[in-house]
PDB file of N, CA and C in Angstrom:
ATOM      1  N   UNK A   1     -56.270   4.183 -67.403  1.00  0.00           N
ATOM      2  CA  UNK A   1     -55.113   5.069 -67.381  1.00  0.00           C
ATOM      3  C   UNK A   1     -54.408   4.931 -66.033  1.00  0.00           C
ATOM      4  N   UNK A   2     -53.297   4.696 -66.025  1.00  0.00           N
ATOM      5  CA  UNK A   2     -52.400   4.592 -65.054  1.00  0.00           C
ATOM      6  C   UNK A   2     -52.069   6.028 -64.267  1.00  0.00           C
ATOM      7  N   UNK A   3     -51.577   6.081 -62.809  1.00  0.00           N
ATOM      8  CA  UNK A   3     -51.409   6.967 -62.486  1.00  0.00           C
ATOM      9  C   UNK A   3     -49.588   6.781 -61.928  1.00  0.00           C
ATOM     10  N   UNK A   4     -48.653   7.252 -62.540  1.00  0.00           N
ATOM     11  CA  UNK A   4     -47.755   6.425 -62.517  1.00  0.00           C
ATOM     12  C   UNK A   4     -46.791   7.805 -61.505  1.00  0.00           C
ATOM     13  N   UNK A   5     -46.016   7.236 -60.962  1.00  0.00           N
ATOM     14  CA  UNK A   5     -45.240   7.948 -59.593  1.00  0.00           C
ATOM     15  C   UNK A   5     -43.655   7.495 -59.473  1.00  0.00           C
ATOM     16  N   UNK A   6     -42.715   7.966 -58.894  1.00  0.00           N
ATOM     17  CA  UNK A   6     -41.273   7.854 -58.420  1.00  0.00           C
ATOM     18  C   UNK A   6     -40.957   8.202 -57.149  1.00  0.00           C
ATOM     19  N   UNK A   7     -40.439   6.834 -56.663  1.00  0.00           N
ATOM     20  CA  UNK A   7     -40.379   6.825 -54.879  1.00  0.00           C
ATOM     21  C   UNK A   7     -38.887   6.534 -54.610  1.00  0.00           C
ATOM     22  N   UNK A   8     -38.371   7.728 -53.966  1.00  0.00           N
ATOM     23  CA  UNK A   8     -37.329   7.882 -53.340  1.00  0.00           C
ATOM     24  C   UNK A   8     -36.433   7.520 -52.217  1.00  0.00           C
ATOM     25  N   UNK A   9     -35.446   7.807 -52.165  1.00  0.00           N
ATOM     26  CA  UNK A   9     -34.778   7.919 -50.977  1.00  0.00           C
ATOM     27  C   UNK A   9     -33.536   8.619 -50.942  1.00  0.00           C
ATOM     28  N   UNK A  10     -33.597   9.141 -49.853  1.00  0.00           N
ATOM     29  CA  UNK A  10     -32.414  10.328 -50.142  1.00  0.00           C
ATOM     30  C   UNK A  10     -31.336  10.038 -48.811  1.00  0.00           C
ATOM     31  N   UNK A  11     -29.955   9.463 -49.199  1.00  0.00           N
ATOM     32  CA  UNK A  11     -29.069   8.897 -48.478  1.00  0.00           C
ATOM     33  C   UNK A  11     -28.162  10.185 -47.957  1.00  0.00           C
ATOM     34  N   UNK A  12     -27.225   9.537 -46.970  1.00  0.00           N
ATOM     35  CA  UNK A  12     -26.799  10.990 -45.955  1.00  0.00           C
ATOM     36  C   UNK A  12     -25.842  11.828 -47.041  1.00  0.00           C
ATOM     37  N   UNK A  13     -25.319  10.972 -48.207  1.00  0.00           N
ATOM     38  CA  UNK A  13     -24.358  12.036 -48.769  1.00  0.00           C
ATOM     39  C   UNK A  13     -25.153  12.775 -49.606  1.00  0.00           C
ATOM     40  N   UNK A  14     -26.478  13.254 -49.904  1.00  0.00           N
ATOM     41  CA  UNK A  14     -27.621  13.660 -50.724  1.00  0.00           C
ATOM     42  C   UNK A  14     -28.061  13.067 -51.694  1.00  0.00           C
ATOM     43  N   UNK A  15     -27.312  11.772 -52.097  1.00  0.00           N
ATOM     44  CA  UNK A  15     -27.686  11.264 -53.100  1.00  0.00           C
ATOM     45  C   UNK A  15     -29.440  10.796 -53.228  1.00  0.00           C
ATOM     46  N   UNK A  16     -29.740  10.389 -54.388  1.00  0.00           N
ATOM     47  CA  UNK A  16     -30.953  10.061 -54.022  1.00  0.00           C
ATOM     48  C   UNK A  16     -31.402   8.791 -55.028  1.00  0.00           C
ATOM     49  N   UNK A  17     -31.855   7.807 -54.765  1.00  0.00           N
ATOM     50  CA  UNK A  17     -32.204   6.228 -55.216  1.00  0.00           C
ATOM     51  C   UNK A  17     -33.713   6.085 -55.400  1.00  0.00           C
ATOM     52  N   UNK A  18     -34.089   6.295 -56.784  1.00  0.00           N
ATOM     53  CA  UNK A  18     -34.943   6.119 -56.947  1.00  0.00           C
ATOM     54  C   UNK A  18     -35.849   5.125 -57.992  1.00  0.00           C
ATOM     55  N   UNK A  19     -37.138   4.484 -57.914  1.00  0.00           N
ATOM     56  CA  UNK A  19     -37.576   3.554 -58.863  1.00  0.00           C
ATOM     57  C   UNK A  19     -38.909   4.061 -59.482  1.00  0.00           C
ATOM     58  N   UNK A  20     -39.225   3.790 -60.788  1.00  0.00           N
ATOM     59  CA  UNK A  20     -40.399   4.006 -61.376  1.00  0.00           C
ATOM     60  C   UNK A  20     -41.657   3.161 -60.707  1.00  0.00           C
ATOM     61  N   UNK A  21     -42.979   3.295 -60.486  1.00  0.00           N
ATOM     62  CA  UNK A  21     -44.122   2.427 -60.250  1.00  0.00           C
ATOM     63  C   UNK A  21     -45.244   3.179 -60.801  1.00  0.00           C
ATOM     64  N   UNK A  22     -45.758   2.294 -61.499  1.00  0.00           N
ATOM     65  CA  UNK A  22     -46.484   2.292 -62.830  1.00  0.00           C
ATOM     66  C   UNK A  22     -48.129   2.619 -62.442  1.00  0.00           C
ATOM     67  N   UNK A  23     -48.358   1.898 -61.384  1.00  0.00           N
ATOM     68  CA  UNK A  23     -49.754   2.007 -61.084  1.00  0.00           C
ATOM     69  C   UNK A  23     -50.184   2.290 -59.915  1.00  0.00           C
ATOM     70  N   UNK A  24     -51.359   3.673 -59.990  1.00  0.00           N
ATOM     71  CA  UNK A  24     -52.093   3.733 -58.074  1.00  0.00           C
ATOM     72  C   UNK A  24     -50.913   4.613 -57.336  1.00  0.00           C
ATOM     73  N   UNK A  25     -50.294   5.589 -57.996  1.00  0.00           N
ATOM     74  CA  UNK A  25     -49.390   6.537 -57.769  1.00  0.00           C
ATOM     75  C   UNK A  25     -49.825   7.569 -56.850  1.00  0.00           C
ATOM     76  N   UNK A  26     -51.287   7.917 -56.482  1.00  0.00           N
ATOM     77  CA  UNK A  26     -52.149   9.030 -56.023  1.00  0.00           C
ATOM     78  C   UNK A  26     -51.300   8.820 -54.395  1.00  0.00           C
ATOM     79  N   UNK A  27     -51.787   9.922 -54.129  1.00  0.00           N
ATOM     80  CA  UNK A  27     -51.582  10.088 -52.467  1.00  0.00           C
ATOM     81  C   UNK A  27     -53.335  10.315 -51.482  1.00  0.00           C
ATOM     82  N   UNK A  28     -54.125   8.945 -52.346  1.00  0.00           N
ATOM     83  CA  UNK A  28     -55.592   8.475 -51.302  1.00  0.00           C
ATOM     84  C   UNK A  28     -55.568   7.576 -51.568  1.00  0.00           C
ATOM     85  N   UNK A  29     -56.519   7.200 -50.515  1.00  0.00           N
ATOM     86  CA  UNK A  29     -57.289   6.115 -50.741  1.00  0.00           C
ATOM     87  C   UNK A  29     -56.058   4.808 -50.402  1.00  0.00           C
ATOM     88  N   UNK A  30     -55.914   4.058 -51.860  1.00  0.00           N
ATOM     89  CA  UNK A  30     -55.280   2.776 -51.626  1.00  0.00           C
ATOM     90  C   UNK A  30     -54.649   3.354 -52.025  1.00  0.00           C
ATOM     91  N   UNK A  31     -54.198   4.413 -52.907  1.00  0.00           N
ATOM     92  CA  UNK A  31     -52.712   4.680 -53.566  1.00  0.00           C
ATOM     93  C   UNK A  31     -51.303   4.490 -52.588  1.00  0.00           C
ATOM     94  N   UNK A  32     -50.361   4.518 -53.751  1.00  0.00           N
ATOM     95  CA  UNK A  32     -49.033   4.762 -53.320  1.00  0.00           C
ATOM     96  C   UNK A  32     -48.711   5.583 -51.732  1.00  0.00           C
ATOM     97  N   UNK A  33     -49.059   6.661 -51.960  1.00  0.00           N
ATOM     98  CA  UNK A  33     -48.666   7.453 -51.025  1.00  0.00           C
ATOM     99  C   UNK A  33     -48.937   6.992 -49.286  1.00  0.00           C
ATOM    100  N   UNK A  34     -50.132   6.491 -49.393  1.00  0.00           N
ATOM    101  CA  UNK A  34     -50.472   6.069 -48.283  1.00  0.00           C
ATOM    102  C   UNK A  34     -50.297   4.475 -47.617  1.00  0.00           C
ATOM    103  N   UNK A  35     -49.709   4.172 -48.633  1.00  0.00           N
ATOM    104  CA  UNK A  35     -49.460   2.248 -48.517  1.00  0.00           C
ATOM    105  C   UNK A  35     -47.588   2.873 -48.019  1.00  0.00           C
ATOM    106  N   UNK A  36     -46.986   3.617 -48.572  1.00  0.00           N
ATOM    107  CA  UNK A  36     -45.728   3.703 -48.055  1.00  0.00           C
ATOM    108  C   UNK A  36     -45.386   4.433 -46.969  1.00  0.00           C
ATOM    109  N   UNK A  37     -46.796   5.468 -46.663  1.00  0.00           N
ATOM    110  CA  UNK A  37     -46.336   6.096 -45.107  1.00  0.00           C
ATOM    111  C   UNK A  37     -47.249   4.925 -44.067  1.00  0.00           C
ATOM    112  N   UNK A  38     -47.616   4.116 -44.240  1.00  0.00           N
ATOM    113  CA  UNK A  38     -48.364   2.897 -43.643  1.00  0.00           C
ATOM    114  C   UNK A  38     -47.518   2.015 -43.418  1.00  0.00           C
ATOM    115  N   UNK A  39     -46.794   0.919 -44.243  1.00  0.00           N
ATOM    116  CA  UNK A  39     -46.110   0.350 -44.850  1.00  0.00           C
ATOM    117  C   UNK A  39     -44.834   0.252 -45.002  1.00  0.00           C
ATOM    118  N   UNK A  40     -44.039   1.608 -45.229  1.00  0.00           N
ATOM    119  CA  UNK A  40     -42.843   1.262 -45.626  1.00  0.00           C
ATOM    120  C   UNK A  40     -42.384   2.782 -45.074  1.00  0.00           C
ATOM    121  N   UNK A  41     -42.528   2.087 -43.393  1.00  0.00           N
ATOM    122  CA  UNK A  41     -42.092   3.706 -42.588  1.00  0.00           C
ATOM    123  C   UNK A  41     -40.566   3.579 -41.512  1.00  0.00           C
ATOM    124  N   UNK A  42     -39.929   2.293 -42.363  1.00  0.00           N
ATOM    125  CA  UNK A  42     -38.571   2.444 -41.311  1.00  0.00           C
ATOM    126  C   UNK A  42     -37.536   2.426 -42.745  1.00  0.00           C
ATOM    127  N   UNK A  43     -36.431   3.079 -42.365  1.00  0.00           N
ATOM    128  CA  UNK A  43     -35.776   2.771 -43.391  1.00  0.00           C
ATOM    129  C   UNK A  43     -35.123   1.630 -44.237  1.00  0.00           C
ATOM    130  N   UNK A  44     -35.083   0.739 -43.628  1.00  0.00           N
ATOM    131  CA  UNK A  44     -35.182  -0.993 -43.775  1.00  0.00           C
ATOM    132  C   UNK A  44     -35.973  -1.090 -44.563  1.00  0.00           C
ATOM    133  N   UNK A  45     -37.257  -0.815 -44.436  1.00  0.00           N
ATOM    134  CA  UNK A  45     -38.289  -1.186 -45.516  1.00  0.00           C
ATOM    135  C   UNK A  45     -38.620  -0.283 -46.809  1.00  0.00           C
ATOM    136  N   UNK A  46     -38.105   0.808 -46.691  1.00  0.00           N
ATOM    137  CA  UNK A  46     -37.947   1.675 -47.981  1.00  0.00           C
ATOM    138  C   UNK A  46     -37.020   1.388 -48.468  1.00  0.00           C
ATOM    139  N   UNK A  47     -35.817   0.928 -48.209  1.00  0.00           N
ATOM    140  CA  UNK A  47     -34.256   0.285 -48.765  1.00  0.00           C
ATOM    141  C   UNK A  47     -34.872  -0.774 -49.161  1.00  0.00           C
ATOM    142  N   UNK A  48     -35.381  -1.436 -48.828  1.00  0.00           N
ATOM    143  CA  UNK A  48     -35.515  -2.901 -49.359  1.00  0.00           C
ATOM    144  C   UNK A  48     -36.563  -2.598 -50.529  1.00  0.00           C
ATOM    145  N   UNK A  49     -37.637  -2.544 -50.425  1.00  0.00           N
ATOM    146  CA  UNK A  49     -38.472  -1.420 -51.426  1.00  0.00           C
ATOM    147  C   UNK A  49     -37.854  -0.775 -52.817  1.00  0.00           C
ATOM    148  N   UNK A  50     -37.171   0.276 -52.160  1.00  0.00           N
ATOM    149  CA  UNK A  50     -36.165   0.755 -53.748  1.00  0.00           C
ATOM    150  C   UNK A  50     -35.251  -0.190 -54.247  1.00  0.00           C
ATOM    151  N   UNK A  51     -34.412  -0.876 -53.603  1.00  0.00           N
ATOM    152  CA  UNK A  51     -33.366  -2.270 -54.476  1.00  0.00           C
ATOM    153  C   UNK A  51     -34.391  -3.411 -54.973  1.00  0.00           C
ATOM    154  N   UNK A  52     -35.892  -3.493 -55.420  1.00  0.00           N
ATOM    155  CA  UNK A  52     -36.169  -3.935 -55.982  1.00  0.00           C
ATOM    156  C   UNK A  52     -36.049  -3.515 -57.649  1.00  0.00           C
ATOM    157  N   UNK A  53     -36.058  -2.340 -57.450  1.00  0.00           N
ATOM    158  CA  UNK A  53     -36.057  -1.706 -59.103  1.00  0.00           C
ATOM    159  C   UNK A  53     -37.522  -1.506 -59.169  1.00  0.00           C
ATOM    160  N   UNK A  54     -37.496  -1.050 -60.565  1.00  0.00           N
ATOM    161  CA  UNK A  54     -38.715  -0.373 -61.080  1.00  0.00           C
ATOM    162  C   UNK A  54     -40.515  -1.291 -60.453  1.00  0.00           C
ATOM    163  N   UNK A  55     -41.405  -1.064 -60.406  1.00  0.00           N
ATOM    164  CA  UNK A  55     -42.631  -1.736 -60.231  1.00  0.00           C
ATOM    165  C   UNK A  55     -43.469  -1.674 -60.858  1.00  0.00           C
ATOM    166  N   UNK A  56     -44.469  -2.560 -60.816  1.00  0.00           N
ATOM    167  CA  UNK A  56     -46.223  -2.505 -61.414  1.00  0.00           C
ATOM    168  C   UNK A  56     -46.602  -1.810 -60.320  1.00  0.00           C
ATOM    169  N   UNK A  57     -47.028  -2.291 -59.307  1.00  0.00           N
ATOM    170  CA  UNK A  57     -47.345  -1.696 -57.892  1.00  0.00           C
ATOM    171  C   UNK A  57     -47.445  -1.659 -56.436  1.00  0.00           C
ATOM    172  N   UNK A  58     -47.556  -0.923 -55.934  1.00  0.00           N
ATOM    173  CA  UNK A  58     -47.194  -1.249 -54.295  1.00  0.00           C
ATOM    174  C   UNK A  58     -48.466  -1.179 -53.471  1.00  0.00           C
ATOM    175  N   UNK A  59     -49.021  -2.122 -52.695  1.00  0.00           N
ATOM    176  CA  UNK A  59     -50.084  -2.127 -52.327  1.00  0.00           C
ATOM    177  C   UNK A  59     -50.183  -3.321 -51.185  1.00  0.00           C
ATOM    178  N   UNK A  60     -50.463  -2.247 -49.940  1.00  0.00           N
ATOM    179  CA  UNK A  60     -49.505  -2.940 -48.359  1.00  0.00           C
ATOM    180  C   UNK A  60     -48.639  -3.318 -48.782  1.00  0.00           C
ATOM    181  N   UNK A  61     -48.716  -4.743 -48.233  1.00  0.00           N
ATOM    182  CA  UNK A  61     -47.101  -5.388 -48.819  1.00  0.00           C
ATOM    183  C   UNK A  61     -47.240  -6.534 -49.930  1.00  0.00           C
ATOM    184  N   UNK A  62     -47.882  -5.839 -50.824  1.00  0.00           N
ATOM    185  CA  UNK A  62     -47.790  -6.337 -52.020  1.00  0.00           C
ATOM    186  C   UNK A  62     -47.422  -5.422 -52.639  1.00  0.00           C
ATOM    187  N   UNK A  63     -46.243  -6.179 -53.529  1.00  0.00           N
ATOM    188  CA  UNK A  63     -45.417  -5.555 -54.440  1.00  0.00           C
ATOM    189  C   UNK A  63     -45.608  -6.596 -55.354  1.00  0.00           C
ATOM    190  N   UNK A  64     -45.395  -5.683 -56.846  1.00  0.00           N
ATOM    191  CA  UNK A  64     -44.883  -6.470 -58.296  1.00  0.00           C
ATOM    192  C   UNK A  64     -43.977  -6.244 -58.709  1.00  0.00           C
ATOM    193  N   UNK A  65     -43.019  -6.363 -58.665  1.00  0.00           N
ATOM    194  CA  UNK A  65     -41.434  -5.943 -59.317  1.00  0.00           C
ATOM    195  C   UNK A  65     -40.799  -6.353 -61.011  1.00  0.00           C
ATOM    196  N   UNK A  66     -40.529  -5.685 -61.677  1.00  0.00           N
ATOM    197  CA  UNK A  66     -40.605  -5.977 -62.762  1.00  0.00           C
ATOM    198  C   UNK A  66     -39.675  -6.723 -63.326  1.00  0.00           C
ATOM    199  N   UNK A  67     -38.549  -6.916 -62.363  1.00  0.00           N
ATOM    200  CA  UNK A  67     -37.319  -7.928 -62.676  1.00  0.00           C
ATOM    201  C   UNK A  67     -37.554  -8.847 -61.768  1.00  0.00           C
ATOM    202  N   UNK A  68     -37.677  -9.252 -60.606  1.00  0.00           N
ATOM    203  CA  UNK A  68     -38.083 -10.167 -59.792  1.00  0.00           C
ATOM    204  C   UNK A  68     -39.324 -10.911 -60.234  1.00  0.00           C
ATOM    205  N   UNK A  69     -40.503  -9.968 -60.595  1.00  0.00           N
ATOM    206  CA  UNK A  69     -41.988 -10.827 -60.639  1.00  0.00           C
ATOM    207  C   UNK A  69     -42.082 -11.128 -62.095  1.00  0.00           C
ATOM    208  N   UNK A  70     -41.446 -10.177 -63.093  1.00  0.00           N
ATOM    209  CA  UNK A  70     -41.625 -10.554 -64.681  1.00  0.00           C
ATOM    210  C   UNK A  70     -40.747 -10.676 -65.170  1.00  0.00           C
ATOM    211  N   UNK A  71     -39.542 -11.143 -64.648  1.00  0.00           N
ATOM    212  CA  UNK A  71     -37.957 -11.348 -65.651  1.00  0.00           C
ATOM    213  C   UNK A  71     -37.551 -10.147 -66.456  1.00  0.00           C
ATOM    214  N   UNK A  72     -38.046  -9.095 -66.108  1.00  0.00           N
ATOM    215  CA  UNK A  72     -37.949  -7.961 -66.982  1.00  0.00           C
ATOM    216  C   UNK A  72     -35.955  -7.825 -66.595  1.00  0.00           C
ATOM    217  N   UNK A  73     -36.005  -7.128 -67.616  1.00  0.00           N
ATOM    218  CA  UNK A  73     -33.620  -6.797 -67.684  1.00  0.00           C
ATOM    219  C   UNK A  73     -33.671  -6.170 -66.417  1.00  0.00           C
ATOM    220  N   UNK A  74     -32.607  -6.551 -65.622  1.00  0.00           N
ATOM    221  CA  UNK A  74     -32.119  -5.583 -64.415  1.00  0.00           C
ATOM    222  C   UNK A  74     -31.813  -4.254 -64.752  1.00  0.00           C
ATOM    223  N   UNK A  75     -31.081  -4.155 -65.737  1.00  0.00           N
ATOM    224  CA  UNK A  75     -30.654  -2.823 -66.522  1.00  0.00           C
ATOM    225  C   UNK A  75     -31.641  -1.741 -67.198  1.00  0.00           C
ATOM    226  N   UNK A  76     -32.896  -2.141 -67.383  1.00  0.00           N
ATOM    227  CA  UNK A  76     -33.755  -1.561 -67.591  1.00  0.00           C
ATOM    228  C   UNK A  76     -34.738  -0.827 -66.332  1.00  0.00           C
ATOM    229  N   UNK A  77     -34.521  -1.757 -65.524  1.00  0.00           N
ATOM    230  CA  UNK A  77     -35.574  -1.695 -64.001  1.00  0.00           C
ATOM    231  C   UNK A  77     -34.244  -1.149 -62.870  1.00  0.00           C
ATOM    232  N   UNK A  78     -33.382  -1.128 -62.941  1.00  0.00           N
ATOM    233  CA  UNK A  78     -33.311  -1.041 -61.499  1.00  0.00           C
ATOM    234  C   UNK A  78     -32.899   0.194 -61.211  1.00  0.00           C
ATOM    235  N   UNK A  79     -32.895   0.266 -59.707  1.00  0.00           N
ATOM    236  CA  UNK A  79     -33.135   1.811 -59.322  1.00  0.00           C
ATOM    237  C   UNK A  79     -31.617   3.143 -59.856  1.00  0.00           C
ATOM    238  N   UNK A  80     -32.430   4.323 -59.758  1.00  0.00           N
ATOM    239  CA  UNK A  80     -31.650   5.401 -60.708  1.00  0.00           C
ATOM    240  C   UNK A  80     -30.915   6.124 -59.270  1.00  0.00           C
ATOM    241  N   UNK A  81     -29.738   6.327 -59.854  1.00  0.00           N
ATOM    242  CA  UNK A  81     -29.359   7.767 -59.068  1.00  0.00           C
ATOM    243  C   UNK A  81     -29.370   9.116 -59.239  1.00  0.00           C
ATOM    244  N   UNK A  82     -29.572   9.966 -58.941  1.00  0.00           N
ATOM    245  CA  UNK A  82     -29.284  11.378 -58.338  1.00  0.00           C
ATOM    246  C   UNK A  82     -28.585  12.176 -57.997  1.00  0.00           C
ATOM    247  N   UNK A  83     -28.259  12.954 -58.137  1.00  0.00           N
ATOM    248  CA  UNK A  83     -27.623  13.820 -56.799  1.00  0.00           C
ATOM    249  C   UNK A  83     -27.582  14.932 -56.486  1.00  0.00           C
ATOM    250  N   UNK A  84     -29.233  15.837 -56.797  1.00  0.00           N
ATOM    251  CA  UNK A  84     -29.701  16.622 -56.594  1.00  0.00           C
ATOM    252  C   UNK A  84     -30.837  16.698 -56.674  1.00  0.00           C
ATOM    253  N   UNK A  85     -31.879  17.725 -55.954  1.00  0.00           N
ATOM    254  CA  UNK A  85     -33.651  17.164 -55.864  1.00  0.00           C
ATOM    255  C   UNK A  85     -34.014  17.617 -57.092  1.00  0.00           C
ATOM    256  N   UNK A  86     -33.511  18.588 -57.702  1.00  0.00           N
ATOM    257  CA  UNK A  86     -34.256  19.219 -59.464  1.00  0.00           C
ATOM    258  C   UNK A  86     -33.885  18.064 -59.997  1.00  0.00           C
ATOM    259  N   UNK A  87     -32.825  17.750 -60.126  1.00  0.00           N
ATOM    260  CA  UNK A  87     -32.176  16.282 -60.874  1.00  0.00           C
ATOM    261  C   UNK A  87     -33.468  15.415 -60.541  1.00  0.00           C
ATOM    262  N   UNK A  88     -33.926  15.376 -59.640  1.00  0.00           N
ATOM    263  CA  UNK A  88     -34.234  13.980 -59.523  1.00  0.00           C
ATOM    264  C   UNK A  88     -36.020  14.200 -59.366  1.00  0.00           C
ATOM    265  N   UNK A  89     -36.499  15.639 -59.389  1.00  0.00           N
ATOM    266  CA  UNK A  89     -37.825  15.866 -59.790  1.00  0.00           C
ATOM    267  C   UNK A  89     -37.463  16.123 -61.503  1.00  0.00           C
ATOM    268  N   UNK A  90     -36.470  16.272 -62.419  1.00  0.00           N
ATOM    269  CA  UNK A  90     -36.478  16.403 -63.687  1.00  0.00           C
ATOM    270  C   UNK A  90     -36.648  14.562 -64.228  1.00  0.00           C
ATOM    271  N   UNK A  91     -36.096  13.921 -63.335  1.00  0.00           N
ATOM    272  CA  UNK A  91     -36.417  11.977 -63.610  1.00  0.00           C
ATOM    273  C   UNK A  91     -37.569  11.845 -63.742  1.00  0.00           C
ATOM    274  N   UNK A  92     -38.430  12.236 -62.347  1.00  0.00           N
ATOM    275  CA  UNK A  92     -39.751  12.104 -62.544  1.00  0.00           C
ATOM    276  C   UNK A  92     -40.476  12.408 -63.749  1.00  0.00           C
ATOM    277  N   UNK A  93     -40.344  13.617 -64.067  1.00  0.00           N
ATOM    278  CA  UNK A  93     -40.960  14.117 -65.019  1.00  0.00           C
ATOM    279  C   UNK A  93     -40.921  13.398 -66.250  1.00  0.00           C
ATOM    280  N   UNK A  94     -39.459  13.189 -66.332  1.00  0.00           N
ATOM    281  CA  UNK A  94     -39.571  12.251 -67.608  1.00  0.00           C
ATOM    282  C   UNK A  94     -40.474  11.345 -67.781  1.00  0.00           C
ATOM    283  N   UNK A  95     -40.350  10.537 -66.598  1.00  0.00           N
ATOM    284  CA  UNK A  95     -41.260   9.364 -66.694  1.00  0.00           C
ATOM    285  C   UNK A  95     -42.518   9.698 -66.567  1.00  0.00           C
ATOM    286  N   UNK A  96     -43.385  10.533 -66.652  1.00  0.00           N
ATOM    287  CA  UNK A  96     -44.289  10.988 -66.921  1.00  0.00           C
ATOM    288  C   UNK A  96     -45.119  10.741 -65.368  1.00  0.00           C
ATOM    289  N   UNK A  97     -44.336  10.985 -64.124  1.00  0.00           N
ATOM    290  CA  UNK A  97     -44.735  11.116 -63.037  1.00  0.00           C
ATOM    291  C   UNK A  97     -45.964  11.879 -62.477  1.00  0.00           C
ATOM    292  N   UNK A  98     -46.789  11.606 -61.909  1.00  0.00           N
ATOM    293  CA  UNK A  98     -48.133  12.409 -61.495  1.00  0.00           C
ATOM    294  C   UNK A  98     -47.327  12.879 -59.967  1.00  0.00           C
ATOM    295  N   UNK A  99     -46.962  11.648 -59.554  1.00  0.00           N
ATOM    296  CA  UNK A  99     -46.849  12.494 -58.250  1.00  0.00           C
ATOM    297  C   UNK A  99     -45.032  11.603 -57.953  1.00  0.00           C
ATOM    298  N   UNK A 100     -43.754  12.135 -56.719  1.00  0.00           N
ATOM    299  CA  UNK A 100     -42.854  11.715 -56.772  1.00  0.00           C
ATOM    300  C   UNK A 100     -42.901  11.733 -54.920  1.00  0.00           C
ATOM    301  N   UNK A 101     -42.206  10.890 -54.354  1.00  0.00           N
ATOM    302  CA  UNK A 101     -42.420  10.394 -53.002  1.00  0.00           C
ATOM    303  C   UNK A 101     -40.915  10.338 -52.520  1.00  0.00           C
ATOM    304  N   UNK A 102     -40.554  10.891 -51.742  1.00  0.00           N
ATOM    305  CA  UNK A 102     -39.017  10.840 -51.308  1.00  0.00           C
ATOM    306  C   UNK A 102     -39.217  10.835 -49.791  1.00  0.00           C
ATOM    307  N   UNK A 103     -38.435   9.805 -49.659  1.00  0.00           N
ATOM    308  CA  UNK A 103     -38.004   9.324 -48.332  1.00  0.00           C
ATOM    309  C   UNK A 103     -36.538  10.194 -47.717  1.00  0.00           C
ATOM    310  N   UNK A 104     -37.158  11.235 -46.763  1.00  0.00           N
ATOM    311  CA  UNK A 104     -35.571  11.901 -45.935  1.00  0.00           C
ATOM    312  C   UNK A 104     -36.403  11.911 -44.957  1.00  0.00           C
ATOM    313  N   UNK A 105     -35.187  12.190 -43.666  1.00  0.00           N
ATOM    314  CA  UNK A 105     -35.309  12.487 -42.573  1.00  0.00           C
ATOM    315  C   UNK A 105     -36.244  11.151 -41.546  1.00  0.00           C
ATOM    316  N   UNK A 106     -36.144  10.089 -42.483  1.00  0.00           N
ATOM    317  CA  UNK A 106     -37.209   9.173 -41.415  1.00  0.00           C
ATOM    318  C   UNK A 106     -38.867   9.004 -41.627  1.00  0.00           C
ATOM    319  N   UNK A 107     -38.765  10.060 -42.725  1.00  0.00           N
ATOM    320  CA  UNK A 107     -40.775  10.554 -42.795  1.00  0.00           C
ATOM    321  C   UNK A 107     -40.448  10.629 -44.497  1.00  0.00           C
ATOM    322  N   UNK A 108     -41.859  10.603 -45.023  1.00  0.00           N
ATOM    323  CA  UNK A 108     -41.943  10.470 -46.534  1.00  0.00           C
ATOM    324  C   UNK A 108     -42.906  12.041 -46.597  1.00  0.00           C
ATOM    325  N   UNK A 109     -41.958  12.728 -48.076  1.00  0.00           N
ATOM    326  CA  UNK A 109     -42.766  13.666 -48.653  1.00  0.00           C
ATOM    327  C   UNK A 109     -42.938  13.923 -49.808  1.00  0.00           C
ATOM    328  N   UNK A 110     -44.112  14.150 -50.256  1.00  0.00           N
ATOM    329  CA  UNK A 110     -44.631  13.858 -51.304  1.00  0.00           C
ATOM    330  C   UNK A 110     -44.922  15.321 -52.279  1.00  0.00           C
ATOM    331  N   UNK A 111     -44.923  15.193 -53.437  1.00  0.00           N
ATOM    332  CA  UNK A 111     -44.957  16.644 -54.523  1.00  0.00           C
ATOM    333  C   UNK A 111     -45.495  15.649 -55.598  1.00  0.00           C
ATOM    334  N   UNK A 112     -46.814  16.400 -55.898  1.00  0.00           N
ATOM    335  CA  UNK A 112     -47.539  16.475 -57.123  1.00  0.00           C
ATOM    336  C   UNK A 112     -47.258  17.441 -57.765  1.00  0.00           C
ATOM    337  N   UNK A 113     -47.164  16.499 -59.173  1.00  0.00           N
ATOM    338  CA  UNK A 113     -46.219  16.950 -60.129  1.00  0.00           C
ATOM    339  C   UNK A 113     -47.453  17.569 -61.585  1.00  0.00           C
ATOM    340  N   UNK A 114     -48.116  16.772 -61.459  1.00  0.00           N
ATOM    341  CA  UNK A 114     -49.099  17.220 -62.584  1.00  0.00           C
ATOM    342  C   UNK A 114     -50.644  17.138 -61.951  1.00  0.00           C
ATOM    343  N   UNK A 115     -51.012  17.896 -63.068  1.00  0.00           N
ATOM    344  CA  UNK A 115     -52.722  18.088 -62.358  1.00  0.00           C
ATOM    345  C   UNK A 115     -53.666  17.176 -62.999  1.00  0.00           C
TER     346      UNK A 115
END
């Protein structure tokens, strides 16, 4: 069972850019949470990160991207907009998010979404 997550970024006009990743979503251990406050802690590297579009998973700097690594449709994968945080914790949800990761202010914060 996958633990599947939505990682953000929230640009100066509030908008917010976000992509699905499918696997290792937790905030331990090797998960998500901690490979991107490790990893992907300047904004350069979270921009570059989200304009990949959707993922398999992020792990250091290994990434699987689902249009880049599997020819998957751009239109299917690539990253969503926003432009409000309910808006964009109601995305998560859809996608059946455990936990959602948004990048503001320079620092990443994280909300678990299900138990």
């Amino acid at each position: 069972m996958s633990t599947r997550c939505l990682i953000a970024i929230q640009y100066e006009d509030q908008r917010y850019k976000s992509i699905y990743c499918h696997n290792d979503g937790y905030d331990y251990g090797n998960g998500v949470g901690p490979t991107l406050r490790t990893c992907f802690n300047t904004l350069e590297a979270v921009r570059s990160l989200v304009e990949l579009g959707d993922v398999s998973y992020v792990h250091d700097s290994e990434i699987y991207a689902y249009h880049r690594d599997r020819g998957d449709s751009w239109e299917q994968t690539k990253p969503r907009l926003t432009y409000q945080k309910q808006e964009l914790i109601d995305l998560a949800l859809a996608c059946d998010a455990d936990y959602l990761y948004i990048y503001e202010d320079q620092q990443w914060s994280s909300v678990k979404l299900r138990v």
